[in-house]
N, C-alpha and C. Protein backbone atom coordinates (compact mmCIF):
# COMPACT_ATOMS: atom_id res chain seq x y z
N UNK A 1 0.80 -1.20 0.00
CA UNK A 1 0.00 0.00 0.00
C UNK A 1 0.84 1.27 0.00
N UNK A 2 1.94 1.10 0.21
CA UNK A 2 2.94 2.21 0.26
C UNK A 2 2.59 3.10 -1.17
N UNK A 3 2.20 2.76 -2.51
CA UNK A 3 2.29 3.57 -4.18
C UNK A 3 1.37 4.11 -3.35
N UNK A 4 0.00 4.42 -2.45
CA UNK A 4 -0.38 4.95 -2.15
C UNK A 4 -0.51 6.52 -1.46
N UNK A 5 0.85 6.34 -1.17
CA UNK A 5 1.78 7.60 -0.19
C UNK A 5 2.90 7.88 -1.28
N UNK A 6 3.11 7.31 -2.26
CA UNK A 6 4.36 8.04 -3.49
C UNK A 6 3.57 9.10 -4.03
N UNK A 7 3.84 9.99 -3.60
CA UNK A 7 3.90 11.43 -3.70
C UNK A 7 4.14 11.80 -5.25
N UNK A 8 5.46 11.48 -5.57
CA UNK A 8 6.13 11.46 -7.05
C UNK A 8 4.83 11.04 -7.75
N UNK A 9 4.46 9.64 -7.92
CA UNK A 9 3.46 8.74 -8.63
C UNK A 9 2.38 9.34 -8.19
N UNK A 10 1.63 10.11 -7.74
CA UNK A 10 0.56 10.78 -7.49
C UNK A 10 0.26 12.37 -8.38
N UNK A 11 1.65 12.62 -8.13
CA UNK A 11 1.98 14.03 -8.33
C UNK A 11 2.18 14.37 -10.23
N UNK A 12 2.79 13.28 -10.37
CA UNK A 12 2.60 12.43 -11.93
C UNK A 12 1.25 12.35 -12.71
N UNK A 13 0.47 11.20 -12.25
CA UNK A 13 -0.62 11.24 -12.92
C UNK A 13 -1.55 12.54 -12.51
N UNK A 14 -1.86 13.14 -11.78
CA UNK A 14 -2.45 14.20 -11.58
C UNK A 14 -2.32 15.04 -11.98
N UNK A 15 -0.91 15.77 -13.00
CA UNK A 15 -0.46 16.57 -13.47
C UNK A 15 -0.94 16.02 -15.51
N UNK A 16 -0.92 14.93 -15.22
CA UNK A 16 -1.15 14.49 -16.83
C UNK A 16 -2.68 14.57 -16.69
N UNK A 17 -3.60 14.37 -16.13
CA UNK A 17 -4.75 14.46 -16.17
C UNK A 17 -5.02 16.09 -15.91
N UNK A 18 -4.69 17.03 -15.28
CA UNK A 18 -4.51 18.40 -15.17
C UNK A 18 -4.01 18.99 -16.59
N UNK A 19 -2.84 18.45 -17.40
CA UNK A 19 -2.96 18.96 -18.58
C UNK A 19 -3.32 18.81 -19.59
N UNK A 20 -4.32 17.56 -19.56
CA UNK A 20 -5.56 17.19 -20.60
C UNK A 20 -6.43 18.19 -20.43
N UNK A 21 -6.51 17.91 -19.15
CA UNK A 21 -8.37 18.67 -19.29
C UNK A 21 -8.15 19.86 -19.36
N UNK A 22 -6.92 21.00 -19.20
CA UNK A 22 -6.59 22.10 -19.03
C UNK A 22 -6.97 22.55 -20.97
N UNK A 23 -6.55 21.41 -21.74
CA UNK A 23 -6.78 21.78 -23.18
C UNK A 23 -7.54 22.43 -23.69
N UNK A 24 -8.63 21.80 -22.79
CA UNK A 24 -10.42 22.32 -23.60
C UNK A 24 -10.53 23.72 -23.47
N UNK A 25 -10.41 23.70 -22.20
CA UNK A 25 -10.71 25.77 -22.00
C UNK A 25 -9.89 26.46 -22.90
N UNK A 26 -8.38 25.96 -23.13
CA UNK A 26 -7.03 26.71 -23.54
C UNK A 26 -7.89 27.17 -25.06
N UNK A 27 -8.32 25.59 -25.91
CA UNK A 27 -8.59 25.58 -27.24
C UNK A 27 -9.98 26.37 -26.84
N UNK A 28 -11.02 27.07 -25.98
CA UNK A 28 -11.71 27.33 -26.69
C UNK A 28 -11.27 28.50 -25.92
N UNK A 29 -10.75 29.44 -25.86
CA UNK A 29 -10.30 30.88 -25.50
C UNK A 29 -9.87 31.02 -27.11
N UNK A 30 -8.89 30.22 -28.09
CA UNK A 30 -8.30 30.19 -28.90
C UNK A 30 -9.00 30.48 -30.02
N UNK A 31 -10.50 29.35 -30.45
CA UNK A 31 -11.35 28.86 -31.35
C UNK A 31 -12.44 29.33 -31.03
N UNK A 32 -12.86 29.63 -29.76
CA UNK A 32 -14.28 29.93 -29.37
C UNK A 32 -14.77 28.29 -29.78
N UNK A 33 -14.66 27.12 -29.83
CA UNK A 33 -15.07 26.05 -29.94
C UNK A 33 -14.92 25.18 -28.75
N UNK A 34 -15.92 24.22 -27.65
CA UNK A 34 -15.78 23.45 -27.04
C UNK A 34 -15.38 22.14 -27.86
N UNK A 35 -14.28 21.69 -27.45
CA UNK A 35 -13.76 20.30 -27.84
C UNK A 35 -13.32 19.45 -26.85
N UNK A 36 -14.32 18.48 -26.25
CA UNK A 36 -14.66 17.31 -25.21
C UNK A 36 -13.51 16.51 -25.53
N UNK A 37 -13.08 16.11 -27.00
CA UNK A 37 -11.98 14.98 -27.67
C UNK A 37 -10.44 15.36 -27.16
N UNK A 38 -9.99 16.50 -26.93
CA UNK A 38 -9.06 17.00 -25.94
C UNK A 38 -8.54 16.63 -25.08
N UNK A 39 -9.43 15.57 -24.06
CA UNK A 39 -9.28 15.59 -22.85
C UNK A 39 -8.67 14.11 -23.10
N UNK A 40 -8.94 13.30 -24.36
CA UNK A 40 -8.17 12.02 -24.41
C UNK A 40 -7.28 12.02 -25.63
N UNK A 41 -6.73 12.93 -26.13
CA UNK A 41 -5.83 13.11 -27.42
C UNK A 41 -4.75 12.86 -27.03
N UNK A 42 -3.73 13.07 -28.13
CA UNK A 42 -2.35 13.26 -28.18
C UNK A 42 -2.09 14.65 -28.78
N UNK A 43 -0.87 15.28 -28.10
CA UNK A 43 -0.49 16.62 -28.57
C UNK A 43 -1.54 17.93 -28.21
N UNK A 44 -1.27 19.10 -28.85
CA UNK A 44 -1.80 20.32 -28.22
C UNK A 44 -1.26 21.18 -26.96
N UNK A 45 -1.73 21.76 -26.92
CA UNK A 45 -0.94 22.57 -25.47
C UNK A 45 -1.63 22.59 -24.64
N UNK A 46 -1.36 22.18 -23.37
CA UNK A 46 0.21 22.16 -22.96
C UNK A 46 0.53 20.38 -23.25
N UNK A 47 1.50 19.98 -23.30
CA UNK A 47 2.10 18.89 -23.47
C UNK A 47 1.59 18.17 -22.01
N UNK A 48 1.32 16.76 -21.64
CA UNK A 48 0.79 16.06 -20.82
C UNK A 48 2.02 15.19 -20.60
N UNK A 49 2.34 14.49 -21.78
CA UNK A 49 3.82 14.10 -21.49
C UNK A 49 4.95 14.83 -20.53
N UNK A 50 4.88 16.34 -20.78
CA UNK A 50 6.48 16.60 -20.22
C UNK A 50 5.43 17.32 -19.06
N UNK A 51 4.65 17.51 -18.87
CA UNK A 51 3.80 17.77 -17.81
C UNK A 51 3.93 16.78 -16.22
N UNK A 52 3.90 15.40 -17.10
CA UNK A 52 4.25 14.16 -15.94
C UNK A 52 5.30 13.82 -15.91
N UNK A 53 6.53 14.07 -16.84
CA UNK A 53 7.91 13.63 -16.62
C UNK A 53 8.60 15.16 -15.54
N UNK A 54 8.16 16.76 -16.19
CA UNK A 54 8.90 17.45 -15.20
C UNK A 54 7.87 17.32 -13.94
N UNK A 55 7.00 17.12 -13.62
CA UNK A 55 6.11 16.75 -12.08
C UNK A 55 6.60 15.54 -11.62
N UNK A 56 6.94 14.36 -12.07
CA UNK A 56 7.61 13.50 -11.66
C UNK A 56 9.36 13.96 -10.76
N UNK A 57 10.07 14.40 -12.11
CA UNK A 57 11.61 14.91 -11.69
C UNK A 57 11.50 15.97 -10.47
N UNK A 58 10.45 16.62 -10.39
CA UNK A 58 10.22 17.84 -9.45
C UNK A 58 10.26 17.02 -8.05
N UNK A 59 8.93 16.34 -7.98
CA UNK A 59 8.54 15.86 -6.90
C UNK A 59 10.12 14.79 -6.27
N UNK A 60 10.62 14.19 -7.17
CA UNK A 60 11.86 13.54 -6.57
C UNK A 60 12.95 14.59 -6.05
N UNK A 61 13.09 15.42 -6.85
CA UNK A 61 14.13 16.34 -6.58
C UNK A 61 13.52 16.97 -5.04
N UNK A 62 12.16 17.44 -4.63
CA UNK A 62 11.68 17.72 -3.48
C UNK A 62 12.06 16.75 -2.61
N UNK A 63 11.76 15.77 -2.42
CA UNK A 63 11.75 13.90 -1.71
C UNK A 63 13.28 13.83 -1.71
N UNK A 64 13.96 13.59 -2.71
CA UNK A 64 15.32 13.30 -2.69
C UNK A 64 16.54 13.96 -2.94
N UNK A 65 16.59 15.14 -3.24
CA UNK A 65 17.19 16.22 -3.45
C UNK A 65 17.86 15.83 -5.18
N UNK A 66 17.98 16.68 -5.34
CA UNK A 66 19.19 17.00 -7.49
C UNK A 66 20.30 16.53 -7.18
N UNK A 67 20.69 15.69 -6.09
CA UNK A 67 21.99 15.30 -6.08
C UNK A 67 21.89 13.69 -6.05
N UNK A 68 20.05 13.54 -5.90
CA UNK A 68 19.96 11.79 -5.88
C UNK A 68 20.50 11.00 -6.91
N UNK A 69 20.61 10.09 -7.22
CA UNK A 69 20.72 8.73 -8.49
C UNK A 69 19.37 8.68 -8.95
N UNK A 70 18.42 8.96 -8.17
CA UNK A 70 16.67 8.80 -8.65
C UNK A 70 16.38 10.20 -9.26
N UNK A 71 16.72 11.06 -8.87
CA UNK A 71 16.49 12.01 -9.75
C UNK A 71 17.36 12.58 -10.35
N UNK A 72 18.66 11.74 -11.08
CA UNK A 72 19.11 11.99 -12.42
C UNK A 72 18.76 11.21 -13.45
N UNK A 73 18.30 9.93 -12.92
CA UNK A 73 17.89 8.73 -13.85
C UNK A 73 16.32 9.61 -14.35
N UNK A 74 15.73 10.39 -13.42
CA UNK A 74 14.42 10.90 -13.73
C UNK A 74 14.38 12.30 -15.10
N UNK A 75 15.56 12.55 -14.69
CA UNK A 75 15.64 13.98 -14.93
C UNK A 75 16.24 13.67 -17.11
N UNK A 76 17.00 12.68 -16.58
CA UNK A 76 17.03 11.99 -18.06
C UNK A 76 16.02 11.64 -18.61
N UNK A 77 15.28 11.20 -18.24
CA UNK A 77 13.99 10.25 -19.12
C UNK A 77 13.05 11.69 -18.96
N UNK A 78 12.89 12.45 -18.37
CA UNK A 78 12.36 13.50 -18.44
C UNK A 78 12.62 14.02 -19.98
N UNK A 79 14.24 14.36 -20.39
CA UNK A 79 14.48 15.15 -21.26
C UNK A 79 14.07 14.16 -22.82
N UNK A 80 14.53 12.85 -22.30
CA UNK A 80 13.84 12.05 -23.48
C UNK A 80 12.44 12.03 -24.11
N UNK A 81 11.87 12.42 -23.11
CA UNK A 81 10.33 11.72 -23.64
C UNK A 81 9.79 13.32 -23.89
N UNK A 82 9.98 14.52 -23.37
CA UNK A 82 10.08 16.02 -24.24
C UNK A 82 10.57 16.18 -25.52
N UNK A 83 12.38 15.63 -25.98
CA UNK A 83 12.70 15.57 -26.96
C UNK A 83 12.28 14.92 -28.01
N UNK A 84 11.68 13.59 -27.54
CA UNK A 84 10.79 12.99 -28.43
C UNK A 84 9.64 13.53 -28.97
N UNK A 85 8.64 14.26 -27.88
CA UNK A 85 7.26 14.38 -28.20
C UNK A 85 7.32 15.75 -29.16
N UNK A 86 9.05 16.38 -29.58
CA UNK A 86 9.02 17.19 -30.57
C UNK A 86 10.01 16.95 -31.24
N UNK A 87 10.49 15.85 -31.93
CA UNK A 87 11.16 15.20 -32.82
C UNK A 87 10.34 14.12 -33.54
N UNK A 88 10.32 12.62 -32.85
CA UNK A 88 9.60 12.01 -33.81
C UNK A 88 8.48 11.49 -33.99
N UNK A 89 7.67 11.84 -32.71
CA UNK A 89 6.35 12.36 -32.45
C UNK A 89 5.50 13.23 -33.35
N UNK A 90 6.40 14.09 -33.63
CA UNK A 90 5.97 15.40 -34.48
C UNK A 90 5.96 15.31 -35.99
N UNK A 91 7.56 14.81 -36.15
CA UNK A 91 7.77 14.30 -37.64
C UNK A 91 6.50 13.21 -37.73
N UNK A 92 6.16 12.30 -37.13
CA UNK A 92 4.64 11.28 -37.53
C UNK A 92 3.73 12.02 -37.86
N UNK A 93 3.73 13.14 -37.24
CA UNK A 93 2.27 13.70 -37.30
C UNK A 93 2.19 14.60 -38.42
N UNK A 94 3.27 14.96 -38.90
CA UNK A 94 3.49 15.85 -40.01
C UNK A 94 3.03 14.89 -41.60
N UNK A 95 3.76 13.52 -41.57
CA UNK A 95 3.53 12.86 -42.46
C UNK A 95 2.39 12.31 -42.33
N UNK A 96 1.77 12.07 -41.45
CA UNK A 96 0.08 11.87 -41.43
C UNK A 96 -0.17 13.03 -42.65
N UNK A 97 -0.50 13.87 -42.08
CA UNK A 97 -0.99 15.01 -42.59
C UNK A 97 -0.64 14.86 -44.07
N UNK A 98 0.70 14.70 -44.18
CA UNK A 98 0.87 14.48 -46.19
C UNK A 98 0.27 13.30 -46.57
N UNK A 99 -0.06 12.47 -45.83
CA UNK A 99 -0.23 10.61 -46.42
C UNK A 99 -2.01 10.81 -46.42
N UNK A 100 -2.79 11.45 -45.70
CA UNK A 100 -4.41 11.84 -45.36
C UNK A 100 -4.29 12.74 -46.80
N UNK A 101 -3.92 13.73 -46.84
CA UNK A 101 -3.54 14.40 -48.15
C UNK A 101 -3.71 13.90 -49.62
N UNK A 102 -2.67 13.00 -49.77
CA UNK A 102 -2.63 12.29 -50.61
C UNK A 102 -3.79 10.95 -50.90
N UNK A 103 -4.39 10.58 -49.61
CA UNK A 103 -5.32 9.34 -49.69
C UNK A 103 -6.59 10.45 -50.34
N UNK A 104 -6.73 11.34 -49.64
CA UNK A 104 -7.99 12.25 -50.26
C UNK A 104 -8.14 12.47 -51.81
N UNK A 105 -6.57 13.02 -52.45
CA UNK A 105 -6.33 13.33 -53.33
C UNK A 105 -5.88 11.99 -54.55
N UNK A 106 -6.18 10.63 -54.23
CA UNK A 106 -6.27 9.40 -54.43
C UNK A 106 -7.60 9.14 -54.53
N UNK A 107 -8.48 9.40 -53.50
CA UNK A 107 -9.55 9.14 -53.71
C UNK A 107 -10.68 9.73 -54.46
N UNK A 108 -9.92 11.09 -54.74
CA UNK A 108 -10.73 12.13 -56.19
C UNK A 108 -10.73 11.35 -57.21
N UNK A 109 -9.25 10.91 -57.26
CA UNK A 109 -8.61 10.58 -58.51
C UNK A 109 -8.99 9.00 -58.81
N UNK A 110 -9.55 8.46 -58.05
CA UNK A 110 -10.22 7.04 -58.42
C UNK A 110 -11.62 7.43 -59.07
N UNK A 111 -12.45 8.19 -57.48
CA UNK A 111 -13.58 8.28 -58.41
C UNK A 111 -14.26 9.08 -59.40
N UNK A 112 -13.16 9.56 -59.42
CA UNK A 112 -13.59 10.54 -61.21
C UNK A 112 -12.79 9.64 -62.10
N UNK A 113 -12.58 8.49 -61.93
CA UNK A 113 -12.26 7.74 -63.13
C UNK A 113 -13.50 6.79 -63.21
N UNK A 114 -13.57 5.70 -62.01
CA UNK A 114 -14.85 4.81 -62.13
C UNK A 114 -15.56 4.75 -61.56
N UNK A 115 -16.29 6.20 -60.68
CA UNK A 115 -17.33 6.50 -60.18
C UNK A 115 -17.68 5.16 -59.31
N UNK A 116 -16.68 4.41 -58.73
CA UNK A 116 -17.46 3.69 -57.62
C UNK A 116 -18.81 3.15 -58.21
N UNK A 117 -19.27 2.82 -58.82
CA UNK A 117 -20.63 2.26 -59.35
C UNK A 117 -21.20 1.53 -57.91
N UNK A 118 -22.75 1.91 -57.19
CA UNK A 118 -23.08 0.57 -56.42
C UNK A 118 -22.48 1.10 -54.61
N UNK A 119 -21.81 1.77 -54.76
CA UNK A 119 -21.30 1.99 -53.49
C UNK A 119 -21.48 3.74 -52.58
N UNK A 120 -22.46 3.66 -51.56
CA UNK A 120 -22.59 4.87 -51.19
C UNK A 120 -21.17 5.38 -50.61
N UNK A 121 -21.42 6.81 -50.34
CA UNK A 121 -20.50 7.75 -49.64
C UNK A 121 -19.64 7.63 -49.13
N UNK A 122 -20.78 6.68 -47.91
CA UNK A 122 -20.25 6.50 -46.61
C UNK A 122 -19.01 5.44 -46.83
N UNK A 123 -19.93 4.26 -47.34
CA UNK A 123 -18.87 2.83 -48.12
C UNK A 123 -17.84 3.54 -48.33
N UNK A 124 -17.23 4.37 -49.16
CA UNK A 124 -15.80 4.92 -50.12
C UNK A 124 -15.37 5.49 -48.88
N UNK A 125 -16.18 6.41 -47.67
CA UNK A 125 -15.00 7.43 -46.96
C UNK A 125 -14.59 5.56 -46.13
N UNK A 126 -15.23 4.86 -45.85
CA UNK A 126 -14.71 3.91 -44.77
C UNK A 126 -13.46 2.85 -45.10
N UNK A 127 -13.00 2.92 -46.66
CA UNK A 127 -12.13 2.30 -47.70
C UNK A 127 -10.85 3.10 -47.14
N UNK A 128 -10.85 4.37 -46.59
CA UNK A 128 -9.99 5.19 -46.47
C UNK A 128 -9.28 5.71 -45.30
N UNK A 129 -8.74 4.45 -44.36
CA UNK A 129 -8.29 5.03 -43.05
C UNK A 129 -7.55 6.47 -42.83
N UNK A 130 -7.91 7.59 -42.01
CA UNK A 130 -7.58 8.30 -42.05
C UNK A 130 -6.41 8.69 -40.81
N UNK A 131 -5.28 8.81 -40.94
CA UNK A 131 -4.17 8.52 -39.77
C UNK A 131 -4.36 10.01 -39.53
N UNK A 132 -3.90 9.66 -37.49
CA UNK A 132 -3.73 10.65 -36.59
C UNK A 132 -2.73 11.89 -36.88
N UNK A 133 -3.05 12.84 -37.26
CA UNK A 133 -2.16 13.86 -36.99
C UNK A 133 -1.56 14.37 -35.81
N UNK A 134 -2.28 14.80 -35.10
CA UNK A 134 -1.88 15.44 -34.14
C UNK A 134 -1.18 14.74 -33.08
N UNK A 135 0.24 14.02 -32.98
CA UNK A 135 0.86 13.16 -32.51
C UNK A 135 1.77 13.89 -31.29
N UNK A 136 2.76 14.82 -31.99
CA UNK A 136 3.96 15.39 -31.38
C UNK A 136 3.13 16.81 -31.12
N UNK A 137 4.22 17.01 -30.41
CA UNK A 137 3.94 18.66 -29.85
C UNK A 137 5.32 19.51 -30.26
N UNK A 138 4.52 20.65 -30.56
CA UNK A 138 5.43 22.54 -30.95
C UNK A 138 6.37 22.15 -29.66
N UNK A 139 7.87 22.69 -29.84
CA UNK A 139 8.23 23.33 -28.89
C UNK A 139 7.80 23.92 -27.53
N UNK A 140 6.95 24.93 -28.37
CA UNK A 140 6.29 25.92 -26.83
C UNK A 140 5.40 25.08 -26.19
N UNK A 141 4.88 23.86 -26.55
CA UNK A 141 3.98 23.11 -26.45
C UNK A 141 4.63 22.16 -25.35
N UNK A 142 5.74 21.66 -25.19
CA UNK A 142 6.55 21.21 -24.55
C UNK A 142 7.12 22.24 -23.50
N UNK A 143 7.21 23.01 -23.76
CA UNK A 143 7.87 23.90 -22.66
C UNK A 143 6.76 24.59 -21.75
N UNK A 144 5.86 24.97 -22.00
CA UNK A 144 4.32 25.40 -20.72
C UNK A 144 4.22 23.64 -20.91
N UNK A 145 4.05 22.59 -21.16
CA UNK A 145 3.91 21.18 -20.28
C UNK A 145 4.84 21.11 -19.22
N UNK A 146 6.36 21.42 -19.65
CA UNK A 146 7.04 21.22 -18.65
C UNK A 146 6.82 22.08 -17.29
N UNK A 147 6.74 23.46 -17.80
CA UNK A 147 6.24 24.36 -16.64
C UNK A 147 5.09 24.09 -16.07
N UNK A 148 4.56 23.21 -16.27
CA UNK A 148 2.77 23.12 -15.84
C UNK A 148 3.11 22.11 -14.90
N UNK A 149 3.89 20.93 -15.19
CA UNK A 149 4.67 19.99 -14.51
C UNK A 149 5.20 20.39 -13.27
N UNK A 150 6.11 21.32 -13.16
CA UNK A 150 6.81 21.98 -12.33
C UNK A 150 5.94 22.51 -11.10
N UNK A 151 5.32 23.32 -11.79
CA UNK A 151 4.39 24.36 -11.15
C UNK A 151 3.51 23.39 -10.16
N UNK A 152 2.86 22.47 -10.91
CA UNK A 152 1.82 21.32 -10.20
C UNK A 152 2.68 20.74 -9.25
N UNK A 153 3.45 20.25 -9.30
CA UNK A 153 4.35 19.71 -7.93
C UNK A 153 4.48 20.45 -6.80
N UNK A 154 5.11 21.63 -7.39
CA UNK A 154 5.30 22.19 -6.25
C UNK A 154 3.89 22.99 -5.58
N UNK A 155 2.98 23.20 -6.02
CA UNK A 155 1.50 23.12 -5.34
C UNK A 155 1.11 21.81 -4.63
N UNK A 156 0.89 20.49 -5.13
CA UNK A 156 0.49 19.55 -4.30
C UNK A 156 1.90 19.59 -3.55
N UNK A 157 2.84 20.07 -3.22
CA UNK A 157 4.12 19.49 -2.49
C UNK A 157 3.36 20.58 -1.24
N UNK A 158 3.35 21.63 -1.28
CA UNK A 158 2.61 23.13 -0.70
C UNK A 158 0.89 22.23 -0.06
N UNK A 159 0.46 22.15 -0.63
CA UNK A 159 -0.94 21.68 -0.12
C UNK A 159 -0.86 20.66 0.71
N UNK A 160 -0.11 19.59 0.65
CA UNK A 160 0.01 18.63 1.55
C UNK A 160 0.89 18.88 2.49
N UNK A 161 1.85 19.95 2.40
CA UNK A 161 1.80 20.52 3.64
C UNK A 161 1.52 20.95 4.64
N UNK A 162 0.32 21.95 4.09
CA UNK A 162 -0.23 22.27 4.74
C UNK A 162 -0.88 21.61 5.42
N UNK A 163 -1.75 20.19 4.93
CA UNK A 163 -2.45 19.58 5.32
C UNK A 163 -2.30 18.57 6.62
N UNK A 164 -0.89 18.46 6.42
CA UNK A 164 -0.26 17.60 6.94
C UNK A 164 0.51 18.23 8.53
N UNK A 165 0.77 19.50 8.31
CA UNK A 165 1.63 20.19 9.30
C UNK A 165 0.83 21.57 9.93
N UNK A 166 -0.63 21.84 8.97
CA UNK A 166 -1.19 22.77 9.52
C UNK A 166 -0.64 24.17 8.77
């Protein structure tokens, strides 16, 4: 029962679920559009990934100080899984976008040749898997995750203080 009292592992998922749902409001200040699909995506701002890797590294570095073995091993995989979610995270999501492109522009180009004879709409769009774009995250997108990360730790680190010590 002890994962129960890991602080770190608490402080973690709470911060990734904090920067999901933080999306919706962000995107509709942005769009003036409510978007519910936000709250279980990949990518957008703020990043959820580096949200739970710097709230993770935070909360150890609080617990164990920047001089631990646990929070350099953290503080690494931290920078990995940021660098990723704007390297090849991003590059995927980019080529989505050309490969959806091209399936669309494939699928003009079929049926203005043989009009599909026999087959509704719907039938032809369902012939046509359409891959995820929105995979990786912008830069800045990564960097307010990481700060959101940060920030969230050291609030639940502050609140359970209080709670705890008055």
């Amino acid at each position: 029962m002890d994962f129960l009292l890991n602080f770190p592992l608490w402080t973690a998922i709470t911060a990734i679920f904090f920067a999901q749902f933080i999306k919706v409001p962000l995107h509709y200040i942005m769009s003036r559009k409510i978007d519910w699909t936000l709250i279980t995506s990949t990518g957008g701002m703020p990043s959820s990934h580096s949200a739970g890797v710097s709230a993770v590294t935070t909360s150890i570095a609080i617990e164990s100080g920047v001089g631990s073995n646990l929070f350099a091993v953290s503080a690494v995989f931290a920078v990995i899984v940021m660098f990723d979610a704007t390297g090849v995270r991003r590059q995927a999501g980019e080529q989505a976008a050309v490969l959806n492109r091209l399936a669309i522009d494939f699928q003009k180009m079929f049926t203005d040749i043989h009009e599909w004879h026999g087959k509704t709409p719907e039938e032809k769009n369902r012939e046509f898997k359409k891959l995820k774009e929105l995979l990786g995250h912008k830069p800045v997108e990564v960097f307010f995750g990481c700060l959101t990360g940060i920030i969230w730790a050291l609030l639940v680190y502050q609140i359970i203080d209080i709670v705890m010590n008055g």
